[in-house]
C-alpha atoms as a PDB file:
ATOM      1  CA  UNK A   1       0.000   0.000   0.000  1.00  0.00           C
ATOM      2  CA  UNK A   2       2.623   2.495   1.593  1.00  0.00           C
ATOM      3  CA  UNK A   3       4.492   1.842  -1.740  1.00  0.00           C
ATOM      4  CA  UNK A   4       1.854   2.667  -4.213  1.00  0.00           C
ATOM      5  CA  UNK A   5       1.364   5.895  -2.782  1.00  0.00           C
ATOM      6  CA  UNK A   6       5.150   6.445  -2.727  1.00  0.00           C
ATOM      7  CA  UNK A   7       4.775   5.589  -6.256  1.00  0.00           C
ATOM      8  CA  UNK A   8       2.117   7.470  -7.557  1.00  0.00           C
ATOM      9  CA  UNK A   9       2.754  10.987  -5.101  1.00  0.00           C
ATOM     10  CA  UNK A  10       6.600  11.460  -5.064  1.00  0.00           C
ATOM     11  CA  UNK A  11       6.169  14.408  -3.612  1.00  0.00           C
ATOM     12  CA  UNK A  12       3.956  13.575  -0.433  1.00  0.00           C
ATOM     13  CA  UNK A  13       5.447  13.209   2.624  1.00  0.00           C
ATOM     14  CA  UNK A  14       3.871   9.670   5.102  1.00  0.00           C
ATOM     15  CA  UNK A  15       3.898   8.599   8.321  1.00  0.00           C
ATOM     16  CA  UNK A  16       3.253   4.832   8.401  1.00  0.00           C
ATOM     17  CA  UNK A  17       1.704   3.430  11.846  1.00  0.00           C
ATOM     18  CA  UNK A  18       1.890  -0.382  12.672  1.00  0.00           C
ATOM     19  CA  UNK A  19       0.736  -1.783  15.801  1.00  0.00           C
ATOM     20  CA  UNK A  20       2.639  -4.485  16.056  1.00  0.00           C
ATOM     21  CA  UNK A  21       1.917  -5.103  19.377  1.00  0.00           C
ATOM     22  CA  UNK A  22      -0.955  -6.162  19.241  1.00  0.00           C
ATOM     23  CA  UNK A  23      -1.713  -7.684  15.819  1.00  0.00           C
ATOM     24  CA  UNK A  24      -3.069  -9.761  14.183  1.00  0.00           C
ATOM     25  CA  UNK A  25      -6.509  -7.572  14.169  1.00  0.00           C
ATOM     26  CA  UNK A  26      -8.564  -9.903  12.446  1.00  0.00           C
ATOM     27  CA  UNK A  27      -9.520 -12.605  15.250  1.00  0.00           C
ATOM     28  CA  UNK A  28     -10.255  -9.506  17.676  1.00  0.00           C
ATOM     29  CA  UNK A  29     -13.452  -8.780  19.136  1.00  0.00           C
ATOM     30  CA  UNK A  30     -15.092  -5.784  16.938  1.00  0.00           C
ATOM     31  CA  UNK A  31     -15.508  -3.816  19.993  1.00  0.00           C
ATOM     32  CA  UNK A  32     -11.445  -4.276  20.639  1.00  0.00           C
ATOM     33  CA  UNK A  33     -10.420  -3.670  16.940  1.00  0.00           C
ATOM     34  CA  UNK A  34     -12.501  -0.114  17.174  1.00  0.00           C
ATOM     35  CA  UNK A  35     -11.016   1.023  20.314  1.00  0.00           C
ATOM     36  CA  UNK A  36      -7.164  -0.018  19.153  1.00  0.00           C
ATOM     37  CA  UNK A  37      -8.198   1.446  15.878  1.00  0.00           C
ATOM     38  CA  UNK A  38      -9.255   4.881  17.569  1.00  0.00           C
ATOM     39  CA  UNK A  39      -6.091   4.876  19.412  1.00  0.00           C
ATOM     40  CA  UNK A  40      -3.967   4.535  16.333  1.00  0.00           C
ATOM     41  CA  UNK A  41      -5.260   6.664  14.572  1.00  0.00           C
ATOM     42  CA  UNK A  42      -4.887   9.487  17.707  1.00  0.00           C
ATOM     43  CA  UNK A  43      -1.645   9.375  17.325  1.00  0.00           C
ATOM     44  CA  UNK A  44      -1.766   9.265  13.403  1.00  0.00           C
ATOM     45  CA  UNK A  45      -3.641  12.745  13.907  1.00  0.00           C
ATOM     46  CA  UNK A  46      -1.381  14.271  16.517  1.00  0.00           C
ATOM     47  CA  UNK A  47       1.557  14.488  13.917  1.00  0.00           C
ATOM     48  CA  UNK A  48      -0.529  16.706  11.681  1.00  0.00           C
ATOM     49  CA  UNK A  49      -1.727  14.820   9.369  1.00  0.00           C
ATOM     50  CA  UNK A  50      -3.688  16.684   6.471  1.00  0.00           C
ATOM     51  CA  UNK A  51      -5.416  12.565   4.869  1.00  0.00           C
ATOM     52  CA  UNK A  52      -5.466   9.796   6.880  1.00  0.00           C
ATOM     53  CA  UNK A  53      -5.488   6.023   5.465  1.00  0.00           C
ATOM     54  CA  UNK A  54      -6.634   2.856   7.096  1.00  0.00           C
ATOM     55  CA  UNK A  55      -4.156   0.693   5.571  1.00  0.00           C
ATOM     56  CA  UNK A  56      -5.913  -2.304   7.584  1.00  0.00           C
ATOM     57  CA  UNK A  57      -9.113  -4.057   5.901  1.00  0.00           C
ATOM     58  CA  UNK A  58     -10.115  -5.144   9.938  1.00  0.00           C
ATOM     59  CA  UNK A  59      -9.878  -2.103  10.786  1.00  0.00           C
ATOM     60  CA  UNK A  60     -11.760  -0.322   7.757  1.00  0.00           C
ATOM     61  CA  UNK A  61     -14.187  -2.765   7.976  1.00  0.00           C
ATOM     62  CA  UNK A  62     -14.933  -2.081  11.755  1.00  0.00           C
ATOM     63  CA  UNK A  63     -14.034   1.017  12.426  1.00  0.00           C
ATOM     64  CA  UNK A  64     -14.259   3.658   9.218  1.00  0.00           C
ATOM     65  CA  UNK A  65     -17.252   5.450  10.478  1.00  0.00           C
ATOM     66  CA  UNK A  66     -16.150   5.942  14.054  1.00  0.00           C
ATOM     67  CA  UNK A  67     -12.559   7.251  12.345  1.00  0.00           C
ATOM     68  CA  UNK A  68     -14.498   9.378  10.159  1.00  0.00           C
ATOM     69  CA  UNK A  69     -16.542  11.120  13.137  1.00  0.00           C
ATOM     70  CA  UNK A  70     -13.421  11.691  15.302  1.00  0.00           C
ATOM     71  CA  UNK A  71     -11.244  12.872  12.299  1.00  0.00           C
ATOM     72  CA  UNK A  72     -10.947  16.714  11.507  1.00  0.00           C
ATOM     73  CA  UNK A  73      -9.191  15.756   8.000  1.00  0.00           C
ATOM     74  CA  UNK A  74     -10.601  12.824   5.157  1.00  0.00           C
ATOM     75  CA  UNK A  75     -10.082   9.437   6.007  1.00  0.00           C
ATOM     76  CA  UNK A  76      -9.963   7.039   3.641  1.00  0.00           C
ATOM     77  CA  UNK A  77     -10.445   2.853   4.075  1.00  0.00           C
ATOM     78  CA  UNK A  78      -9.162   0.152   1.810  1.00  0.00           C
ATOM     79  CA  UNK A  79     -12.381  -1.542   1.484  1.00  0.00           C
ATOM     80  CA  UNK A  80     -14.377  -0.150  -0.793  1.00  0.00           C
ATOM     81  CA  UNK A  81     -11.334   0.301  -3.364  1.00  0.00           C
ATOM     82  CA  UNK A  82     -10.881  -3.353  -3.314  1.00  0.00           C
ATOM     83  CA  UNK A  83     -14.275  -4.332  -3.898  1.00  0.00           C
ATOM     84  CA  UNK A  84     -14.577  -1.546  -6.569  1.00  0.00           C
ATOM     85  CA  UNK A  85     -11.389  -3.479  -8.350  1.00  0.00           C
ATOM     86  CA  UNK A  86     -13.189  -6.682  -7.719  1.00  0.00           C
ATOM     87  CA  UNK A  87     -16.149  -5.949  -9.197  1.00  0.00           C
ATOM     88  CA  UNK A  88     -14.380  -4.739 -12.423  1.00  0.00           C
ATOM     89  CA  UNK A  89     -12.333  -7.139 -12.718  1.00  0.00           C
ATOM     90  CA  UNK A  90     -14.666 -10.219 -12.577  1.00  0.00           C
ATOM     91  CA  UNK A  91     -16.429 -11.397 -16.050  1.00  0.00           C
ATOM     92  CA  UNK A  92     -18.323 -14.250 -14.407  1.00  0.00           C
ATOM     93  CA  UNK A  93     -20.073 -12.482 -11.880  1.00  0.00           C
ATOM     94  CA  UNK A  94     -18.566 -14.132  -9.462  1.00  0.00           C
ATOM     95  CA  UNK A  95     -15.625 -13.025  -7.010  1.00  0.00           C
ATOM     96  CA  UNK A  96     -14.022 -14.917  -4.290  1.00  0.00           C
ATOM     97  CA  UNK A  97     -12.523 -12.616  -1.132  1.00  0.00           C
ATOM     98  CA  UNK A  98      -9.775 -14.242   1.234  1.00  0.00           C
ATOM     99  CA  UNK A  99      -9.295 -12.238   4.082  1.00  0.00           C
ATOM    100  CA  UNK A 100      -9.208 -12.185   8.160  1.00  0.00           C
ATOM    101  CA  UNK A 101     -11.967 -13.591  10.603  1.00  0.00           C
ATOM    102  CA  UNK A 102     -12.832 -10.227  11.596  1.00  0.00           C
ATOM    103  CA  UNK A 103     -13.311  -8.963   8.289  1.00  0.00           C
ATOM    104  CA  UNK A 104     -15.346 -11.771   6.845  1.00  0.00           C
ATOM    105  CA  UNK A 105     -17.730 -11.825   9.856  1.00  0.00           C
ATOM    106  CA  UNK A 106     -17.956  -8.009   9.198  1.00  0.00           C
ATOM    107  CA  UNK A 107     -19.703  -9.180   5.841  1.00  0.00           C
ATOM    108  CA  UNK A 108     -17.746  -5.559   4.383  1.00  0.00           C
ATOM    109  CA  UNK A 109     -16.586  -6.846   1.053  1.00  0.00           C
ATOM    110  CA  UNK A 110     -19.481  -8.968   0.026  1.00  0.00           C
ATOM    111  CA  UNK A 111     -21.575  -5.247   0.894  1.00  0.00           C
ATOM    112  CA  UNK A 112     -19.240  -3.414  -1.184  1.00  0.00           C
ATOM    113  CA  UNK A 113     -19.307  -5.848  -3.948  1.00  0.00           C
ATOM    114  CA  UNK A 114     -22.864  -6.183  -4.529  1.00  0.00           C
ATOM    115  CA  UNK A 115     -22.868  -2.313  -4.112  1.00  0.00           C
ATOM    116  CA  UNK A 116     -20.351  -1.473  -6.855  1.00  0.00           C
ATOM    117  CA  UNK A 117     -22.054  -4.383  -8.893  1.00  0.00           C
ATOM    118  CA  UNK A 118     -25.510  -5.847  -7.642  1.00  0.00           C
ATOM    119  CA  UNK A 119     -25.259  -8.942  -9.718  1.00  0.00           C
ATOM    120  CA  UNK A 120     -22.272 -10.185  -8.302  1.00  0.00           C
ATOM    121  CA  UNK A 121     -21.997 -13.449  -6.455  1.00  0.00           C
ATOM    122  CA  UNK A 122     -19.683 -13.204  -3.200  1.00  0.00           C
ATOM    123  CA  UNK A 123     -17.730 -16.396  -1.932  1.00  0.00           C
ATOM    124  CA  UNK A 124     -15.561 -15.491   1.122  1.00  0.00           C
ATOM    125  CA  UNK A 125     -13.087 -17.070   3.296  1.00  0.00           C
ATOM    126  CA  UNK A 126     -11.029 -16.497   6.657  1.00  0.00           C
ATOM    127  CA  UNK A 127      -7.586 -17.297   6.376  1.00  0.00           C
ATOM    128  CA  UNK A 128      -6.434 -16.648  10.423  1.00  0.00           C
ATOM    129  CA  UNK A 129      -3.152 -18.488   9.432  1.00  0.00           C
ATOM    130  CA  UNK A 130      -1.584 -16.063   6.501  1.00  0.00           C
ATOM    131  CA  UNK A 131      -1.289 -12.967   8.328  1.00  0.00           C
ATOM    132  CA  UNK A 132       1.157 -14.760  10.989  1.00  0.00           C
ATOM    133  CA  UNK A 133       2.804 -16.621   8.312  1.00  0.00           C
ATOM    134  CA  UNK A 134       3.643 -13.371   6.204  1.00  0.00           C
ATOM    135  CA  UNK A 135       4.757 -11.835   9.526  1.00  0.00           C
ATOM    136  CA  UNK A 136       7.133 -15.062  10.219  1.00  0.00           C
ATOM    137  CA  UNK A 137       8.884 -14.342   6.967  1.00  0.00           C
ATOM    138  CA  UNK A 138       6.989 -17.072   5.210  1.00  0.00           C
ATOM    139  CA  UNK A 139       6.246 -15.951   1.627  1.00  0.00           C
ATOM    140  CA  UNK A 140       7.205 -18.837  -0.251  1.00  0.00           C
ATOM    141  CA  UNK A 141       8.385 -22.182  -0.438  1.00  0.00           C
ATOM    142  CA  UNK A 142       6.484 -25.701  -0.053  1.00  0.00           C
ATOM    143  CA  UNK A 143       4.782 -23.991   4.245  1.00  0.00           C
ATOM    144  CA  UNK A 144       3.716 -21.158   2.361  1.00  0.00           C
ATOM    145  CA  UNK A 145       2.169 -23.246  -0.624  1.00  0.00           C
ATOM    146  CA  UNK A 146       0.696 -25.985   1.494  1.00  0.00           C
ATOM    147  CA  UNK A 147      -1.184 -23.662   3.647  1.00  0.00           C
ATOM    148  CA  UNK A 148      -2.880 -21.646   0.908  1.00  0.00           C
ATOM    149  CA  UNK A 149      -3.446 -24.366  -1.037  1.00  0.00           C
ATOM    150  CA  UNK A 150      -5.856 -25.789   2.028  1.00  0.00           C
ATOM    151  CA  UNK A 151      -7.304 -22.201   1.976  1.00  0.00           C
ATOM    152  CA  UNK A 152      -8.071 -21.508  -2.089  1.00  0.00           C
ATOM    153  CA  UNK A 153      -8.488 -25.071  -3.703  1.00  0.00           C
ATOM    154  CA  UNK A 154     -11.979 -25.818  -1.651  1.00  0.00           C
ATOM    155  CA  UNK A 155     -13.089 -22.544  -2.336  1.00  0.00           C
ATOM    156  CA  UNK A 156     -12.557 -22.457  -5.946  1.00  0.00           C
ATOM    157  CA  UNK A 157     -14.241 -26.350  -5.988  1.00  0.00           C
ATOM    158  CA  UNK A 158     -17.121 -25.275  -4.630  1.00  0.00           C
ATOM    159  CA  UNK A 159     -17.626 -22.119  -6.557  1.00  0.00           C
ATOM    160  CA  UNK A 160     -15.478 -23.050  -9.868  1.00  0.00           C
ATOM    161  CA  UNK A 161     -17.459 -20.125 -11.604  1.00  0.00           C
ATOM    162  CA  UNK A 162     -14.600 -17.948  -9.844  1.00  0.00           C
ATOM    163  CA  UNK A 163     -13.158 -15.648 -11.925  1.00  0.00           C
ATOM    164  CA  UNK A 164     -11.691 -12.727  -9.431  1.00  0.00           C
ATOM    165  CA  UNK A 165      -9.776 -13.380  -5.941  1.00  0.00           C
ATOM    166  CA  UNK A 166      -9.829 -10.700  -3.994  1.00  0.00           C
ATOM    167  CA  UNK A 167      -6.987 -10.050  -1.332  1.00  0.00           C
ATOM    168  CA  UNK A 168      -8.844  -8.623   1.901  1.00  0.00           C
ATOM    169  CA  UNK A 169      -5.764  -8.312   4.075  1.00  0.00           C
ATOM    170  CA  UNK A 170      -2.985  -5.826   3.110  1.00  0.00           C
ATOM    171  CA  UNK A 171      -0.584  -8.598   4.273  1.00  0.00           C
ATOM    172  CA  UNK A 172      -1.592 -10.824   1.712  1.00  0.00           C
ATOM    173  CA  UNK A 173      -0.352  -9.690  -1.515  1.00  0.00           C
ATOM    174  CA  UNK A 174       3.115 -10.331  -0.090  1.00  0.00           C
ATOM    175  CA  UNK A 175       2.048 -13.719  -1.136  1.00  0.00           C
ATOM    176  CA  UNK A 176       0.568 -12.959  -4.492  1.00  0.00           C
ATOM    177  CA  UNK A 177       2.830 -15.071  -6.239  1.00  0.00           C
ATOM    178  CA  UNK A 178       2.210 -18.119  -4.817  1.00  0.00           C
ATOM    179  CA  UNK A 179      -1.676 -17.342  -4.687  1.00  0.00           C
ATOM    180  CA  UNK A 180      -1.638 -16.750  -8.625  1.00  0.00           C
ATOM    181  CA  UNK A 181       0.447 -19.844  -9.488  1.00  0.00           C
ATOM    182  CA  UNK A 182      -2.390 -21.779  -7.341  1.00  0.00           C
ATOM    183  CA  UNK A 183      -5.546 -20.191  -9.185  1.00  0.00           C
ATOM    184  CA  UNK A 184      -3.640 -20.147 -12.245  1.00  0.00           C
ATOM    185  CA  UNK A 185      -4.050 -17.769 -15.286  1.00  0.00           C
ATOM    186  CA  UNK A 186      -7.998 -18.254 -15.520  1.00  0.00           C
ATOM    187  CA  UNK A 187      -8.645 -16.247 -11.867  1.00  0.00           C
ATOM    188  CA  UNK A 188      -7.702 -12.510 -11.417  1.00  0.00           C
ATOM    189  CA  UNK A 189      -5.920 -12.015  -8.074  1.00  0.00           C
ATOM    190  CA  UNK A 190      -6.642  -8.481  -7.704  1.00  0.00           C
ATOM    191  CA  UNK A 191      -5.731  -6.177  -4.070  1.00  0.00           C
ATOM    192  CA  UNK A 192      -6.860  -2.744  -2.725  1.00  0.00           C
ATOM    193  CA  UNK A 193      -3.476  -1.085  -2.949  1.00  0.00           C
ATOM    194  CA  UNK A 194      -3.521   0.063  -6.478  1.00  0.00           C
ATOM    195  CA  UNK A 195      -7.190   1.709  -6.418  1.00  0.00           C
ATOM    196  CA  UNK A 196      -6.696   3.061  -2.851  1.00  0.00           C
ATOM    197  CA  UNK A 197      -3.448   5.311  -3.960  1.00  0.00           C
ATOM    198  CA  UNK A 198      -5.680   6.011  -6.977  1.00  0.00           C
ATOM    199  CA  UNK A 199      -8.537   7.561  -4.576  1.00  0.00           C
ATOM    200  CA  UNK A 200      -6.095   8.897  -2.458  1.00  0.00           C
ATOM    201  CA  UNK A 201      -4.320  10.788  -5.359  1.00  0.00           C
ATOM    202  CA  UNK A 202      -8.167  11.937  -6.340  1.00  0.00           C
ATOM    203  CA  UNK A 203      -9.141  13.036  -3.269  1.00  0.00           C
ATOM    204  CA  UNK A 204      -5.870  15.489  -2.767  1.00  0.00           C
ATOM    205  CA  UNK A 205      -7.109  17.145  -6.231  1.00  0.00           C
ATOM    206  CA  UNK A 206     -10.558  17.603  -4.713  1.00  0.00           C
ATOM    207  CA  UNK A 207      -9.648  18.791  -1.884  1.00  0.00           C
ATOM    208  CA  UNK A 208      -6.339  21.043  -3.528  1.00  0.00           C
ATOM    209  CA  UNK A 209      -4.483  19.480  -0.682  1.00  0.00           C
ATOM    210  CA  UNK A 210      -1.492  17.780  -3.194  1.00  0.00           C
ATOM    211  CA  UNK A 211       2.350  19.069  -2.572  1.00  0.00           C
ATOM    212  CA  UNK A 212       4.114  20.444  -5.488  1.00  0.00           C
ATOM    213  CA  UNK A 213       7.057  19.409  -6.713  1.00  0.00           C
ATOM    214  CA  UNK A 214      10.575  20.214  -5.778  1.00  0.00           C
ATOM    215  CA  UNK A 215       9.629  20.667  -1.767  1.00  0.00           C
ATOM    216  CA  UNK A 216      11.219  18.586   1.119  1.00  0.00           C
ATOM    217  CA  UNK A 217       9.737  14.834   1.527  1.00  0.00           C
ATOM    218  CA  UNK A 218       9.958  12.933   4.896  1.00  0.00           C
ATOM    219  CA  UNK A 219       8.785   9.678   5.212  1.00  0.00           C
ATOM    220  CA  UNK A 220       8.350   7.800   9.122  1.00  0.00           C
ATOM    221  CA  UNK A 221       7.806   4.532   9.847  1.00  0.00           C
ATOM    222  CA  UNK A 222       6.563   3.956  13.621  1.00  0.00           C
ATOM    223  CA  UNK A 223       5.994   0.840  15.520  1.00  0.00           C
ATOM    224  CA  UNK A 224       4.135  -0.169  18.788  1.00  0.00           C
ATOM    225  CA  UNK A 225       6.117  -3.662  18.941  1.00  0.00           C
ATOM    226  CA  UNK A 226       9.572  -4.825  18.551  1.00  0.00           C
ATOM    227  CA  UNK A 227      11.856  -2.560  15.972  1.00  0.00           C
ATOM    228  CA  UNK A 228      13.703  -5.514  15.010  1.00  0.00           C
ATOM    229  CA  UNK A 229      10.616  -7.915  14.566  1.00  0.00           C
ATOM    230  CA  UNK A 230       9.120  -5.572  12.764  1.00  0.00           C
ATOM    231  CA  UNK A 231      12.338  -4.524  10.009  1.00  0.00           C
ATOM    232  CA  UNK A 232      11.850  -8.008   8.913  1.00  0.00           C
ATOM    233  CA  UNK A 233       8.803  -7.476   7.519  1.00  0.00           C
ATOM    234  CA  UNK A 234       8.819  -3.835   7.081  1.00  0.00           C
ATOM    235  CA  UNK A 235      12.113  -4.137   4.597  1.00  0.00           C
ATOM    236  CA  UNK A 236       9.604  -6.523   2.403  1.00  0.00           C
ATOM    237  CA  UNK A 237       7.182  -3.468   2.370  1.00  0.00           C
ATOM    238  CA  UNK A 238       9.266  -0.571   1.603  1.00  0.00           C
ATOM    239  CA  UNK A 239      13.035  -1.748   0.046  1.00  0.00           C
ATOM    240  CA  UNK A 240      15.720   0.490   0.325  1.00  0.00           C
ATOM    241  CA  UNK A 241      13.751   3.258   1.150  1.00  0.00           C
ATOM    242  CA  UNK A 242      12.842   2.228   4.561  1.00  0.00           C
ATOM    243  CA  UNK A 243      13.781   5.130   7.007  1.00  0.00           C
ATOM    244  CA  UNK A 244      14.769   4.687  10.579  1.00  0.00           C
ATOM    245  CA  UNK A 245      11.830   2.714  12.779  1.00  0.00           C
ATOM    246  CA  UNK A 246      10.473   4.984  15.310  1.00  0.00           C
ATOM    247  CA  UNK A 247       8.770   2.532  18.322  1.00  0.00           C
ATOM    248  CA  UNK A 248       6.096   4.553  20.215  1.00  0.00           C
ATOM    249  CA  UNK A 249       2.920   3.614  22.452  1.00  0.00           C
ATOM    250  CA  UNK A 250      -0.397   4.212  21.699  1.00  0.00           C
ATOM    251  CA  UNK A 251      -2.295   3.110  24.424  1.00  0.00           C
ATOM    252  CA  UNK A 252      -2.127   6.718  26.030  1.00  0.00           C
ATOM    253  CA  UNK A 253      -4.539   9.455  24.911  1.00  0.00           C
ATOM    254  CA  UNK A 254      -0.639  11.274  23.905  1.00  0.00           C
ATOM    255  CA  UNK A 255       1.593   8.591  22.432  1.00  0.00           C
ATOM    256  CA  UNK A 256       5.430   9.344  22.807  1.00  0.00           C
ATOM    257  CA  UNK A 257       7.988   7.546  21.734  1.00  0.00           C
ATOM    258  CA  UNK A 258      10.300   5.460  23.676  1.00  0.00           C
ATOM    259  CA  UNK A 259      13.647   5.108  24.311  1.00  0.00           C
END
């Protein structure tokens, strides 16, 4: 995600807000993900922020309205993007979404789906062993393949009319190229990165909020868990550009960051 909008807005500054600590979201009580949602997103706001982006499908799915009453600047969630892709993307009417427990039990994809296109059919699945998996370092090789395998061949049995995966977790497409040799060449595997920078970039034109060119361009990472647990993953994410990892708590009402 973070990359894509590096991509597509060289000139933007980011702040990028993981909390590792207490991930993964997605098996959370709703009530839980909302209030550790809230308190990210405090702190995301108290470093003057002028767009704010829920780079978590959980937490989008659970939380986006409650962000979008507390925020004084726009806030946008990586659901509806994906779905919007989704929906596009499938011929066949028929799209198949992989993503957390909490996600799927929020029932926020198949809604924005139908939405974007009412005829569509909506298979979904909870996958509560990818997001550890990615976050052990395990993107490929005969684990990685076994364990998706168990998740996507039953689904695509059972519904063998799907023509679009969806990716509902923004750890997942870290293993998009297992997941596509699996489906094979007949199923789009399609994620919310690409049309979430896309609203992003159209939503800073709306609003007349987008930095020229030529100005100074910062970029933070921050962490509520373990730096060095989290460069493994984070040097996946963002290359050579990865800047030094900030850890900070969020628990407070004022997060500061610790030595």
């Amino acid at each position: 995600m973070l990359s894509e909008l590096h991509r597509r807005l060289p000139a933007e500054s980011t702040i990028y807000l993981g909390d590792n600590a207490r991930t993964p979201y997605g098996p959370r009580p709703a009530d839980e993900v909302r209030r550790f949602t809230i308190e990210a997103v405090d702190w995301l706001l108290a470093q003057d922020v002028k767009l704010l982006v829920l780079a978590c499908n959980t937490a989008t799915a659970r939380a986006l309205e409650d962000v979008r009453e507390r925020s004084a600047v726009p806030v946008i969630g990586v659901v509806r993007p994906g779905a919007v892709a989704a929906a596009s993307a499938t011929r066949s009417a028929h799209v198949g979404v992989i993503a957390t427990a909490g996600t799927v039990e929020s029932r926020a994809y198949p809604d924005a789906i139908v939405e974007a296109a009412p005829a569509t059919h909506v298979s979904q699945l909870a996958c509560p062993e990818l997001v550890p998996m990615v976050e052990a370092g395990i993107l490929e090789g005969r684990r990685a393949e076994s364990v998706l395998r168990a998740y996507i061949e039953p689904m695509l049995v059972a519904t063998p009319e799907i023509d679009t995966l969806l990716l509902g977790c923004t750890h997942y497409p870290l293993l998009r190229p297992v997941i596509e040799r699996l489906v094979g060449p007949g199923v789009s595997v399609v994620d919310s990165a690409f049309t979430t920078a896309l609203a992003v970039e159209d939503l800073l034109d709306a609003i007349g909020g987008r930095s020229g060119p030529g100005g100074a361009v910062h970029h933070r990472v921050a962490t509520t868990g373990d730096a060095d647990a989290f460069l493994s993953v984070a040097t996946r994410l963002f290359g050579d550009a990865l800047p030094p990892v900030e850890v900070v708590r969020i628990e407070a009402p004022a997060a500061i960051p610790l030595d």
